[in-house]
Protein backbone atom coordinates (compact mmCIF):
# COMPACT_ATOMS: atom_id res chain seq x y z
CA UNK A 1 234.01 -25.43 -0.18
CA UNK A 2 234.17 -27.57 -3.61
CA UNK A 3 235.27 -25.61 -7.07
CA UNK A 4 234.21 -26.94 -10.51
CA UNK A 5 236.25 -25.21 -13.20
CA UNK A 6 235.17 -25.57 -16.41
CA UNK A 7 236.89 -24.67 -19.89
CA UNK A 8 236.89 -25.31 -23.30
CA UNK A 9 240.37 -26.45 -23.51
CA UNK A 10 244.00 -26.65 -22.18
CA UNK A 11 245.17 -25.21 -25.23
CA UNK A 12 248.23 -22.39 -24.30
CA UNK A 13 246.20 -19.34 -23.90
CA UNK A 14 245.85 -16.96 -21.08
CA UNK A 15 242.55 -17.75 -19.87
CA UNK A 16 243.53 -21.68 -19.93
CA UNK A 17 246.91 -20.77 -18.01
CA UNK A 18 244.94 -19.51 -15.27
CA UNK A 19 242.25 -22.55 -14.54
CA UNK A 20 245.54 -24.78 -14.53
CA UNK A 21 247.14 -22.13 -12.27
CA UNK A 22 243.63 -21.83 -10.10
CA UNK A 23 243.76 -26.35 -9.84
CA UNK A 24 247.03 -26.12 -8.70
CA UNK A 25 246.34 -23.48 -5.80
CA UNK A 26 243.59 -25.05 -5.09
CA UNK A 27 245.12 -28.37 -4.76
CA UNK A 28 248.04 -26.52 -2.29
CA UNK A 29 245.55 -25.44 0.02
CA UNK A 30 243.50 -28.76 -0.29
CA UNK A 31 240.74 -27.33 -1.46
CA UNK A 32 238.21 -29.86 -3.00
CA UNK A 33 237.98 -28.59 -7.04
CA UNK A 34 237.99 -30.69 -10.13
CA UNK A 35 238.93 -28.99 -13.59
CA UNK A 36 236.58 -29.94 -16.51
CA UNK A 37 238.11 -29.20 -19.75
CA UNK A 38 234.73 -29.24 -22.67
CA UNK A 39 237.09 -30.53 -25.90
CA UNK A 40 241.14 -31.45 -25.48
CA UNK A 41 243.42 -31.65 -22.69
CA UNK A 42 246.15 -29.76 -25.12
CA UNK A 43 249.80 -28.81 -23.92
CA UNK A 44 248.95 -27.38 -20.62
CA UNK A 45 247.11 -30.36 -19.29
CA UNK A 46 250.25 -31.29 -18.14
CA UNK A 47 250.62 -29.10 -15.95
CA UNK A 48 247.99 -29.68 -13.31
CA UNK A 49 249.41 -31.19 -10.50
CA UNK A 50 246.57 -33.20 -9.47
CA UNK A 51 245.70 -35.02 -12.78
CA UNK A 52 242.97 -37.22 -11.03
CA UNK A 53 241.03 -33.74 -10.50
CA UNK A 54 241.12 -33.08 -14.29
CA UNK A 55 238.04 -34.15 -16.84
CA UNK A 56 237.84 -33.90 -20.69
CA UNK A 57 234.30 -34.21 -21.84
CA UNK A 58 235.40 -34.59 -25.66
CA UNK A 59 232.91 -31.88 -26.88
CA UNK A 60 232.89 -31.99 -30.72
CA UNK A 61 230.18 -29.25 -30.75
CA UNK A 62 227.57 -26.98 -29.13
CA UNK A 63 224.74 -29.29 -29.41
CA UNK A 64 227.20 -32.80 -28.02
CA UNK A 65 224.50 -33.99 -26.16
CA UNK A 66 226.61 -37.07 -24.81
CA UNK A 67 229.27 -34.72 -23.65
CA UNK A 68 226.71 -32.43 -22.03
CA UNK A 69 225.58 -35.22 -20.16
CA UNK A 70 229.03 -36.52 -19.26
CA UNK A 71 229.60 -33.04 -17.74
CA UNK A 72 226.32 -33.33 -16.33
CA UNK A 73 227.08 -36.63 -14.18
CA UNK A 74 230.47 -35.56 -12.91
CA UNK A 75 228.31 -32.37 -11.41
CA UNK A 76 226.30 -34.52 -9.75
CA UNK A 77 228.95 -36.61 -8.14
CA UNK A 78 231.21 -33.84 -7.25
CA UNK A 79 228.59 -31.71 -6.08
CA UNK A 80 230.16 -28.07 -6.20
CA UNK A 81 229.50 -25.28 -4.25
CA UNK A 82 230.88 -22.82 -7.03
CA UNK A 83 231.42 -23.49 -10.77
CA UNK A 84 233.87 -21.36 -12.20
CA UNK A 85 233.25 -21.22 -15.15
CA UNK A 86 236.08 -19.59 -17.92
CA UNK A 87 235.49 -17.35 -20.94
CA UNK A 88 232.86 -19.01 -24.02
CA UNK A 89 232.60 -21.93 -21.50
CA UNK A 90 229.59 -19.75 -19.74
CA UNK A 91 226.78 -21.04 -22.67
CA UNK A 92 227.37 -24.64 -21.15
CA UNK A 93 227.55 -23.51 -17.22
CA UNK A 94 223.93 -21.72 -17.66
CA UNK A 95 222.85 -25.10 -18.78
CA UNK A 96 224.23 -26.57 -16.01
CA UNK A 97 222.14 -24.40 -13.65
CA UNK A 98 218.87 -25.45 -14.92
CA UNK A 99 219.73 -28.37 -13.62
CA UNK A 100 222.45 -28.07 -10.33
CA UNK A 101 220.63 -24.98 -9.34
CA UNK A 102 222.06 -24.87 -5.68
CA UNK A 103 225.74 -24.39 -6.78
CA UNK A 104 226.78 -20.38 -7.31
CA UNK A 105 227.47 -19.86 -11.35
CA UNK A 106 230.96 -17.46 -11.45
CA UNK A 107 231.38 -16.40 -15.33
CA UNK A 108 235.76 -15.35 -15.46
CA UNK A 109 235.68 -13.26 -18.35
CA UNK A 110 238.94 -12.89 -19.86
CA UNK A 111 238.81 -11.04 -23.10
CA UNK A 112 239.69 -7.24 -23.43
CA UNK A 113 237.77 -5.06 -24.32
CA UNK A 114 238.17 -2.63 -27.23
CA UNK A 115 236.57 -1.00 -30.15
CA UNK A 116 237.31 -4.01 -32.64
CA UNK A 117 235.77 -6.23 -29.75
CA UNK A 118 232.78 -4.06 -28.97
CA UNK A 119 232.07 -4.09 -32.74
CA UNK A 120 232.85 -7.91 -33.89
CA UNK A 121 232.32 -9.97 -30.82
CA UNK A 122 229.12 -7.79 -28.50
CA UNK A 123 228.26 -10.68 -27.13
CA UNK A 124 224.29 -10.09 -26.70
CA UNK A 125 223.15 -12.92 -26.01
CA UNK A 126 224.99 -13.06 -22.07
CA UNK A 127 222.41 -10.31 -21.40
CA UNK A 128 219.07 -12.91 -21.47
CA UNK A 129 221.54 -15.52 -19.46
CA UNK A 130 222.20 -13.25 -17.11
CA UNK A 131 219.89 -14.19 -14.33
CA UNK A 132 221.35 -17.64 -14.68
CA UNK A 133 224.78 -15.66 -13.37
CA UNK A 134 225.64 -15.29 -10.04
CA UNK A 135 228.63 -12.86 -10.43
CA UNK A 136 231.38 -11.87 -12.94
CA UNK A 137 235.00 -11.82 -12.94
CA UNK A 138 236.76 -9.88 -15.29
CA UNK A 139 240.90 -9.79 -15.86
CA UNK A 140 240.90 -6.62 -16.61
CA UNK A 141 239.04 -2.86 -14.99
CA UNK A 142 237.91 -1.54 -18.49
CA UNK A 143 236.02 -5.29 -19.11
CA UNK A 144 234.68 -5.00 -16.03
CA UNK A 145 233.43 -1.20 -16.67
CA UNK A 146 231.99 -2.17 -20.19
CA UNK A 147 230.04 -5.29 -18.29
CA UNK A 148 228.37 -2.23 -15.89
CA UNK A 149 227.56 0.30 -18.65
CA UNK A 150 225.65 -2.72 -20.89
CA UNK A 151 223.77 -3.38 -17.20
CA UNK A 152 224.59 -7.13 -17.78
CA UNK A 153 224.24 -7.55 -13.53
CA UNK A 154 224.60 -5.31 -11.12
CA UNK A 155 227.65 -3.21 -10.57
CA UNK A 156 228.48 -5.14 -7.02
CA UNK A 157 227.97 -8.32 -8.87
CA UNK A 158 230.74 -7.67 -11.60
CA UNK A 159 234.41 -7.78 -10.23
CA UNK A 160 237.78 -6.96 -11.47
CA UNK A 161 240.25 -9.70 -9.67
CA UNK A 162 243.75 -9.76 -11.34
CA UNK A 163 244.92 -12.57 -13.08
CA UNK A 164 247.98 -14.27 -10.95
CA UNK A 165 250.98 -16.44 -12.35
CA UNK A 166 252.38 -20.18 -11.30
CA UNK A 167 255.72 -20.77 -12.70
CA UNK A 168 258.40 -22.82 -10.78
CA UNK A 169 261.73 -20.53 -12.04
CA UNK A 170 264.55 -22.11 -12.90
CA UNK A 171 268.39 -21.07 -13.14
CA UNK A 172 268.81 -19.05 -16.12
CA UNK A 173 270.47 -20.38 -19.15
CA UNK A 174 273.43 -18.29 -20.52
CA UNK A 175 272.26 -16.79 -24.07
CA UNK A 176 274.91 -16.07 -27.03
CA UNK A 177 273.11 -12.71 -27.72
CA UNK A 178 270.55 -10.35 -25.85
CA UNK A 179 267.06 -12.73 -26.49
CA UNK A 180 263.61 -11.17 -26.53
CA UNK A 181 260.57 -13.32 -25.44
CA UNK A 182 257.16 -12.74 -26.96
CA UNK A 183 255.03 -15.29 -25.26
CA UNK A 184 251.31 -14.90 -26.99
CA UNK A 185 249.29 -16.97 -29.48
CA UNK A 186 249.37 -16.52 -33.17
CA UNK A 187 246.57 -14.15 -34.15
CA UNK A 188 246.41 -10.36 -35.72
CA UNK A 189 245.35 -8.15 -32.34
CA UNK A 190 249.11 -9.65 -30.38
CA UNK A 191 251.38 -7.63 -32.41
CA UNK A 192 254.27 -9.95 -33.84
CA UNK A 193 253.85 -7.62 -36.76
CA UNK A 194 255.17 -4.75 -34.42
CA UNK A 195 257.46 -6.52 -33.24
CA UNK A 196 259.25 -7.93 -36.55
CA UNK A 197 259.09 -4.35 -37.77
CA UNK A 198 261.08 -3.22 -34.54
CA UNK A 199 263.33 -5.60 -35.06
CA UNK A 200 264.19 -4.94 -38.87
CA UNK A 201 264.61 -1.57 -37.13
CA UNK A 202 267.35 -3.17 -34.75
CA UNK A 203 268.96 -5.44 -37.09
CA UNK A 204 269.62 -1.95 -39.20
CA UNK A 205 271.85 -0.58 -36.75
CA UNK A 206 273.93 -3.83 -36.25
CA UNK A 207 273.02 -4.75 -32.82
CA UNK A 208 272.91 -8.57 -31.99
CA UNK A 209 269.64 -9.77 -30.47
CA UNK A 210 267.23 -12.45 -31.08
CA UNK A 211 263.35 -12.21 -30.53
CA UNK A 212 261.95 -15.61 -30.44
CA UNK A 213 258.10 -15.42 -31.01
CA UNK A 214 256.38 -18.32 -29.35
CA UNK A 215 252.63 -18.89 -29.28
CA UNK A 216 249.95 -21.51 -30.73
CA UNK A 217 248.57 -20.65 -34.89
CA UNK A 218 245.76 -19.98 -33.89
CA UNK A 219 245.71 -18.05 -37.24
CA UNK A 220 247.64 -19.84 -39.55
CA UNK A 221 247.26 -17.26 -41.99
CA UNK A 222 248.82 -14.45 -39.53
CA UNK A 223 251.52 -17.50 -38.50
CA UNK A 224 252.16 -17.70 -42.39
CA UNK A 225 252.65 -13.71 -42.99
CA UNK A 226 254.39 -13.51 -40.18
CA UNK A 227 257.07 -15.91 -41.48
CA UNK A 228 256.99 -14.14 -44.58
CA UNK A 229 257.59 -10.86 -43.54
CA UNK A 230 260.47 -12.42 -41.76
CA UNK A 231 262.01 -13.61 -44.92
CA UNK A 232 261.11 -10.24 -46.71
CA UNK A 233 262.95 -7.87 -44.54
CA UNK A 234 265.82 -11.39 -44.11
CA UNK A 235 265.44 -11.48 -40.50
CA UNK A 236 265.85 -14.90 -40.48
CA UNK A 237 268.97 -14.41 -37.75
CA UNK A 238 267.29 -12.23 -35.80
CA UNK A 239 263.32 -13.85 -35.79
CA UNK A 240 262.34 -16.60 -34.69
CA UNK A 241 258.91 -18.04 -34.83
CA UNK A 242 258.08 -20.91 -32.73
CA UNK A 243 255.11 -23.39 -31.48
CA UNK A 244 253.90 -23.24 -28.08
CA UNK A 245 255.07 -24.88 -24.84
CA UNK A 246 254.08 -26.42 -22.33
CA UNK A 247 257.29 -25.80 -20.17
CA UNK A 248 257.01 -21.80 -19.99
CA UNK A 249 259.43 -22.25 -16.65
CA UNK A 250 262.27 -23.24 -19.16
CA UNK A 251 261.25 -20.85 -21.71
CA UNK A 252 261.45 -17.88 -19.57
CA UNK A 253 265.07 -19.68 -18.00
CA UNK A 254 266.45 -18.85 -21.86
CA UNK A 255 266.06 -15.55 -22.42
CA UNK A 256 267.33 -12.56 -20.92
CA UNK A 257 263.91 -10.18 -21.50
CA UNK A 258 259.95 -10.11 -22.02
CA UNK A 259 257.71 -8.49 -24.82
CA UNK A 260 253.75 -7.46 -24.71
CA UNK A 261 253.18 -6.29 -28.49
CA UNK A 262 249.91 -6.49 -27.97
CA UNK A 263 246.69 -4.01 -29.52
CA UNK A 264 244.70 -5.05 -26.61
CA UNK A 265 244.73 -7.13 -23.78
CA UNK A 266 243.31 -7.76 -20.27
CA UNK A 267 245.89 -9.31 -17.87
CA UNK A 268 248.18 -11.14 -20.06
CA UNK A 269 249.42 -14.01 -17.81
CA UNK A 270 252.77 -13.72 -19.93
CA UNK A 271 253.39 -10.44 -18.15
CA UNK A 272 253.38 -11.58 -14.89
CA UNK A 273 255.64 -15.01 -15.43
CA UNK A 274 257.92 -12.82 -17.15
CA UNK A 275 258.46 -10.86 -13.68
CA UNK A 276 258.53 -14.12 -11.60
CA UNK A 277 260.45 -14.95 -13.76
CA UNK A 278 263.05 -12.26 -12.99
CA UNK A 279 262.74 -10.58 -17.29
CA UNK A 280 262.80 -7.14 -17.71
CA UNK A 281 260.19 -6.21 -19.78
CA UNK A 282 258.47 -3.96 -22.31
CA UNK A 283 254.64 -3.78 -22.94
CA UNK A 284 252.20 -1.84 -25.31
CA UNK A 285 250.32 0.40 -23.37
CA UNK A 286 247.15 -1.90 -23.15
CA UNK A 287 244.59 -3.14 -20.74
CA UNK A 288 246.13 -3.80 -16.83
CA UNK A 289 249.76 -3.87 -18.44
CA UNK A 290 250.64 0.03 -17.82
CA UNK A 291 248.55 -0.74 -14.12
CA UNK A 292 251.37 -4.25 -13.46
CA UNK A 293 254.29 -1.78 -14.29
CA UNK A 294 253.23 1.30 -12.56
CA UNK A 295 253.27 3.57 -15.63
CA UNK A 296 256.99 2.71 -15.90
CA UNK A 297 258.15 2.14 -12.84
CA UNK A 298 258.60 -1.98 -13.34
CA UNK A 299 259.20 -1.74 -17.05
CA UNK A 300 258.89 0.07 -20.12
CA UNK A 301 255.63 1.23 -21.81
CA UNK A 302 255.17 1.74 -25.54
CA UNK A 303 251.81 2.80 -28.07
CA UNK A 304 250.45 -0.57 -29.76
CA UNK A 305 251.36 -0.47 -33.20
CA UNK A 306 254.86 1.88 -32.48
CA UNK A 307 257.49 -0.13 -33.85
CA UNK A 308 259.99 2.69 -33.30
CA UNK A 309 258.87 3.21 -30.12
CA UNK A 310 259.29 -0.43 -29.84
CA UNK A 311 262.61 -0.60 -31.21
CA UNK A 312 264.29 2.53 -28.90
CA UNK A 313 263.31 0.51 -25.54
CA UNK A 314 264.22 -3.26 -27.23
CA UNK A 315 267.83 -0.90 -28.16
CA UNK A 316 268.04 0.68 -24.06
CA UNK A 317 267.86 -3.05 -22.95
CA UNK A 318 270.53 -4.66 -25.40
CA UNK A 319 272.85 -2.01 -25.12
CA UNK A 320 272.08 -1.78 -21.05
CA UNK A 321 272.58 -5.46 -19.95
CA UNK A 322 273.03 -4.59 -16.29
CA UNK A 323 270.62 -2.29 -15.62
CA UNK A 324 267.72 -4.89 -17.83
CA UNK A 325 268.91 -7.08 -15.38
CA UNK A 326 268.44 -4.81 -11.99
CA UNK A 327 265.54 -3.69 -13.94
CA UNK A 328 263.81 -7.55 -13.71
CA UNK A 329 264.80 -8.51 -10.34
CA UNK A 330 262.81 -5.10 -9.13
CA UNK A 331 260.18 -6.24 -11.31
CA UNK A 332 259.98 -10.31 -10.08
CA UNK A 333 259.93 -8.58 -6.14
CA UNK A 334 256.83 -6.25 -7.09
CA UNK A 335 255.18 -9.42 -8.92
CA UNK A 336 255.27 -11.48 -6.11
CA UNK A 337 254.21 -8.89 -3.62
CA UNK A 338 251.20 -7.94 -5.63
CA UNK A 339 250.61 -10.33 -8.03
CA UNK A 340 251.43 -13.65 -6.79
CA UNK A 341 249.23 -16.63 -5.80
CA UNK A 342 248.40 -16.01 -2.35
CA UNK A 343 247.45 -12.23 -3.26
CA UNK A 344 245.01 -13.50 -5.60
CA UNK A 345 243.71 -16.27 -3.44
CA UNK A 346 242.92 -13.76 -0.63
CA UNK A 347 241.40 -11.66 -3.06
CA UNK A 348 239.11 -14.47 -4.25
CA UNK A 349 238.14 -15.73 -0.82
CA UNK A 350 237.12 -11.70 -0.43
CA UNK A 351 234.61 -12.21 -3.58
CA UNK A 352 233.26 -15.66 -2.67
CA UNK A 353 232.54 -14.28 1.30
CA UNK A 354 230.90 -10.91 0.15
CA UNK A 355 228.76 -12.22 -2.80
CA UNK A 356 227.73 -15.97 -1.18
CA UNK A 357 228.72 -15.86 2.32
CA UNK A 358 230.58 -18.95 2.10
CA UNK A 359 234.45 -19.23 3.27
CA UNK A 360 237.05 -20.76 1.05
CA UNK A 361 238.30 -23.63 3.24
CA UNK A 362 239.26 -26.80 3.36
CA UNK A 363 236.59 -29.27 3.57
């Protein structure tokens, strides 16, 4: 069995943390794959264990005929029994079958699906490239369902597989004050707006806590209101807004809980690092995240957009530092029983067997 992944960057992102998270499996189990990244390595390239196994094609645009070709050629020499293809990276990997017909075309679609989505971003033109598709993975059950009712393929070919987290935990850094993580990138439908509006909420009552909001601008105008809005309601104590990193493991080592503010989401990756991590944690009541904590039972749910709702669990965590923590250690148990690497990989192997009848093993 040999794996092509292919995505358009190593930028911090969900969809990017899990190709560097699928390499490094992969690699563990010595399973032939390579990892083609279309533009920039970015801050996660790092992370790959196996850097030999890792490609940048230095895409500058659709039509880069060069780097088409460069992507072309290392098909040909690694000769893959499945590309994997990740998120917009599909529009190349249906070119790619025109030509490497005999390899099985896997489309991992990681966006959630919502109203704003369905209207904004429909996404028509996967429906004619289709054919060219041998199966879809989706991070989430509701993307998944949407795939079905538009009749993109069949309903056995479309597949919900859980998204799975790789983080090496560390010993946990003493904090001066109870510290919030919000681990997402800088754009309008992630919430940091809910959450700075909790946390004016907070800072009212004179509780000491910090949130520290890290993510890439991927909107610099949201990154820039953001900050003002900070300033506005002088949170500057309290809010912290920082650029994304590559070493998550130390991140998640310095802070004593995790936030999802999210208005939608699939399977944030965030999430689940946050409970191998060993974080309590809060999410919006979005995509897989109520279906991770059981309704409740690993961690507390709130209404996207609710800063007071927000606020009240942020409050029962500060003011409970004992049972946050008892709280995350039941959480990092459940995450790698259900949710870890191996459950994932047995879950893939399930998908690749079914759909293609091949076996992922070691060649």
């Amino acid at each position: 069995m040999r794996i092509l992944q292919l995505i358009d960057t190593l930028d911090p992102g969900g969809a990017e943390r899990m190709a560097v998270n699928m390499a490094n499996t992969f690699h563990e189990m010595q399973i032939p794959n390579c990892l083609v990244v279309s533009r920039s390595q970015g801050q996660l390239g790092s992370l790959v264990i196996d850097q030999n196994s890792v490609s940048i094609l230095g895409k500058r645009n659709t039509l880069d005929i060069k780097a088409f070709w460069k992507l072309r050629a290392i098909v040909h020499k690694f000769r893959p029994d499945i590309i994997h293809a990740h998120s917009t990276s599909i529009y190349w990997a249906v070119g790619l079958k025109f030509i490497f017909s005999k390899a099985k075309l896997i489309w991992h679609d990681h966006l959630g699906i919502s109203e704003d989505v369905i209207k904004n971003n429909p996404r028509h033109e996967l429906k004619w490239m289709a054919p060219w598709i041998d199966l879809v993975i989706t991070a989430n059950e509701s993307t998944a369902d949407f795939w079905v009712d538009q009749k993109l393929k069949s309903a056995d070919k479309i597949q919900y597989l859980a998204n799975f987290p790789y983080l090496k935990v560390k010993k946990k850094v003493k904090t001066d004050v109870f510290t919030f993580l919000h681990l997402a990138n800088f754009r309008s439908e992630k919430g940091q707006k809910t959450l700075i509006l909790a946390s004016k909420r907070l800072s009212d009552t004179g509780l000491k806590f910090k949130a520290r909001l890290v993510g890439k601008k991927v909107d610099i105008d949201w990154w820039e209101a953001c900050s003002q809005m900070i300033s506005e309601l002088r949170l500057a104590t309290h809010v912290f807004l920082e650029e994304a990193r590559a070493d998550v493991d130390q991140l998640m080592a310095e802070v004593d809980a995790g936030l999802v503010a999210s208005d939608r989401e699939g399977l944030p990756v965030a999430l689940l690092e946050y409970g191998l991590a060993g974080l309590p944690v809060i999410s919006t009541n979005v995509g897989q995240c109520p279906t991770v904590l059981e309704k409740g039972k690993y961690g507390e749910l709130v209404n996207p957009g609710d800063a007071i709702g927000l606020a009240d669990a942020m409050e029962k965590l500060i003011v409970n530092p004992q049972t946050a923590k008892e709280s995350g250690q039941r959480f990092q148990s459940h995450i790698n029983e259900s949710y870890g690497a191996s459950f994932f990989i047995e879950k893939y192997a399930d998908i690749l067997e079914r759909n293609f009848h091949q076996k992922l093993t070691q060649n």
